[in-house]
N, C-alpha and C. Protein backbone atom coordinates (compact mmCIF):
# COMPACT_ATOMS: atom_id res chain seq x y z
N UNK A 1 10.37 20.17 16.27
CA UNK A 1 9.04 19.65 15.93
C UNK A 1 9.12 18.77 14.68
N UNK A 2 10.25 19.29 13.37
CA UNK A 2 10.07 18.47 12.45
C UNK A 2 10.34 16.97 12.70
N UNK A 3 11.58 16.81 13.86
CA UNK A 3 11.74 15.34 13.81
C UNK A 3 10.96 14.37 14.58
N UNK A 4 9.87 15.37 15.40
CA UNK A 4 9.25 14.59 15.99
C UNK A 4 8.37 13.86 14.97
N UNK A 5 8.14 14.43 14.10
CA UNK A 5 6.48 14.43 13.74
C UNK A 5 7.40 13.23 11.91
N UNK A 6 8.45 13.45 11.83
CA UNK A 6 9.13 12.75 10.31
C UNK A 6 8.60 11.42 10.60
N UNK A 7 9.45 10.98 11.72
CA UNK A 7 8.55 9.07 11.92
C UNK A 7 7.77 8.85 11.67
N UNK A 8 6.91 9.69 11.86
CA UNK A 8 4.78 9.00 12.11
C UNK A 8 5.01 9.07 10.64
N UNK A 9 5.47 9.91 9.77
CA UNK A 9 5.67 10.61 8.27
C UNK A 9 5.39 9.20 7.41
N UNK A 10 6.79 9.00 7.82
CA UNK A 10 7.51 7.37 7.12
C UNK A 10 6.63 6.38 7.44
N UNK A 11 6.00 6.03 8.48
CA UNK A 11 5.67 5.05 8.64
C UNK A 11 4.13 5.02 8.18
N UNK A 12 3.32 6.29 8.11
CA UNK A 12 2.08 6.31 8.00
C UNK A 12 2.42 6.30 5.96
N UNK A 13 3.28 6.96 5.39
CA UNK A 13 3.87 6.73 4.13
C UNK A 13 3.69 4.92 3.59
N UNK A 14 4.68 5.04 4.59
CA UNK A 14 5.08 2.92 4.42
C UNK A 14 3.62 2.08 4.35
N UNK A 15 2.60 2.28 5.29
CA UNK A 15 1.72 1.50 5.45
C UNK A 15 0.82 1.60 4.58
N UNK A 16 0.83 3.30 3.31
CA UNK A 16 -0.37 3.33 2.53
C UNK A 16 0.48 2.71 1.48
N UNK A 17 1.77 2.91 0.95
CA UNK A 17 2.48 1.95 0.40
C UNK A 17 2.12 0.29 -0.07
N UNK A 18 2.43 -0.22 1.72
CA UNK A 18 1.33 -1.69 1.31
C UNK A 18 0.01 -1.83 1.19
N UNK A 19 -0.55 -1.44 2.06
CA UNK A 19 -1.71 -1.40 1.51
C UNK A 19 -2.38 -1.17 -0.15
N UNK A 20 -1.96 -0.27 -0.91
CA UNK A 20 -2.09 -0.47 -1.91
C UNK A 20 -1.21 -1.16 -2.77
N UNK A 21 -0.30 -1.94 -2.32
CA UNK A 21 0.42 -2.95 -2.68
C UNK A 21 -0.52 -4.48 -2.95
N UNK A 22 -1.12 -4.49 -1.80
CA UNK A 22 -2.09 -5.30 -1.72
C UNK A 22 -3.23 -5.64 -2.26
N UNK A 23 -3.78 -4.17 -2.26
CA UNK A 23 -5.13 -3.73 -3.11
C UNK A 23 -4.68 -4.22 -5.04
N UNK A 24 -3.47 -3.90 -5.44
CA UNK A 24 -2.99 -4.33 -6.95
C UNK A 24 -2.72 -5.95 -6.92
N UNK A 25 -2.60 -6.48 -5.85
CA UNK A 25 -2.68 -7.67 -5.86
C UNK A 25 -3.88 -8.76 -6.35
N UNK A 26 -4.87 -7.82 -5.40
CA UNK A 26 -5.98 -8.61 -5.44
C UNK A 26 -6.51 -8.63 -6.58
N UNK A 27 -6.62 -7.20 -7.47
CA UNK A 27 -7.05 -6.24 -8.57
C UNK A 27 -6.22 -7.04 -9.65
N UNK A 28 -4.90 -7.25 -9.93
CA UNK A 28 -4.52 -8.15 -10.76
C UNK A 28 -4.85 -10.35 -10.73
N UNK A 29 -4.92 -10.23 -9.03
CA UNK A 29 -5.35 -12.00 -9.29
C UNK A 29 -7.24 -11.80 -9.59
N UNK A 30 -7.74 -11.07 -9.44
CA UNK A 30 -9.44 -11.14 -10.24
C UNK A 30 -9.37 -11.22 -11.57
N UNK A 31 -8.55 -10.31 -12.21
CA UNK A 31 -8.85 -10.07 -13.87
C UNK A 31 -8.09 -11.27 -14.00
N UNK A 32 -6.74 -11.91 -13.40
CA UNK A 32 -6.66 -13.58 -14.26
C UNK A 32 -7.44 -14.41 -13.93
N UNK A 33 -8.57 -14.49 -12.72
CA UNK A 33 -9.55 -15.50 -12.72
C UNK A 33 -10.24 -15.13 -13.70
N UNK A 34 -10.49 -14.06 -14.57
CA UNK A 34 -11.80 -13.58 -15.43
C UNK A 34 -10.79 -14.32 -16.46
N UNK A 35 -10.10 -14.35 -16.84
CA UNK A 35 -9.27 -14.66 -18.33
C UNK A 35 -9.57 -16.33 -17.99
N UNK A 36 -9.26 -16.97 -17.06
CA UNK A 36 -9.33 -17.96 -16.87
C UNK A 36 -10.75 -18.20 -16.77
């Protein structure tokens, strides 16, 4: 059962990963439009 279920693990891992990869993206290019 564990190895079934490790994949979904990693990958559901990986995707909140970018996603908030993304989210610091946006969150850092706003505050340099505010400076600017």
């Amino acid at each position: 059962n564990w190895f079934d279920t490790k994949p979904l693990l990693i990958i559901c891992f990986f995707f909140m990963g970018v996603a908030a990869g993304i989210l610091n993206v946006f969150k850092s290019a706003k505050k340099m439009h505010k400076q600017l």
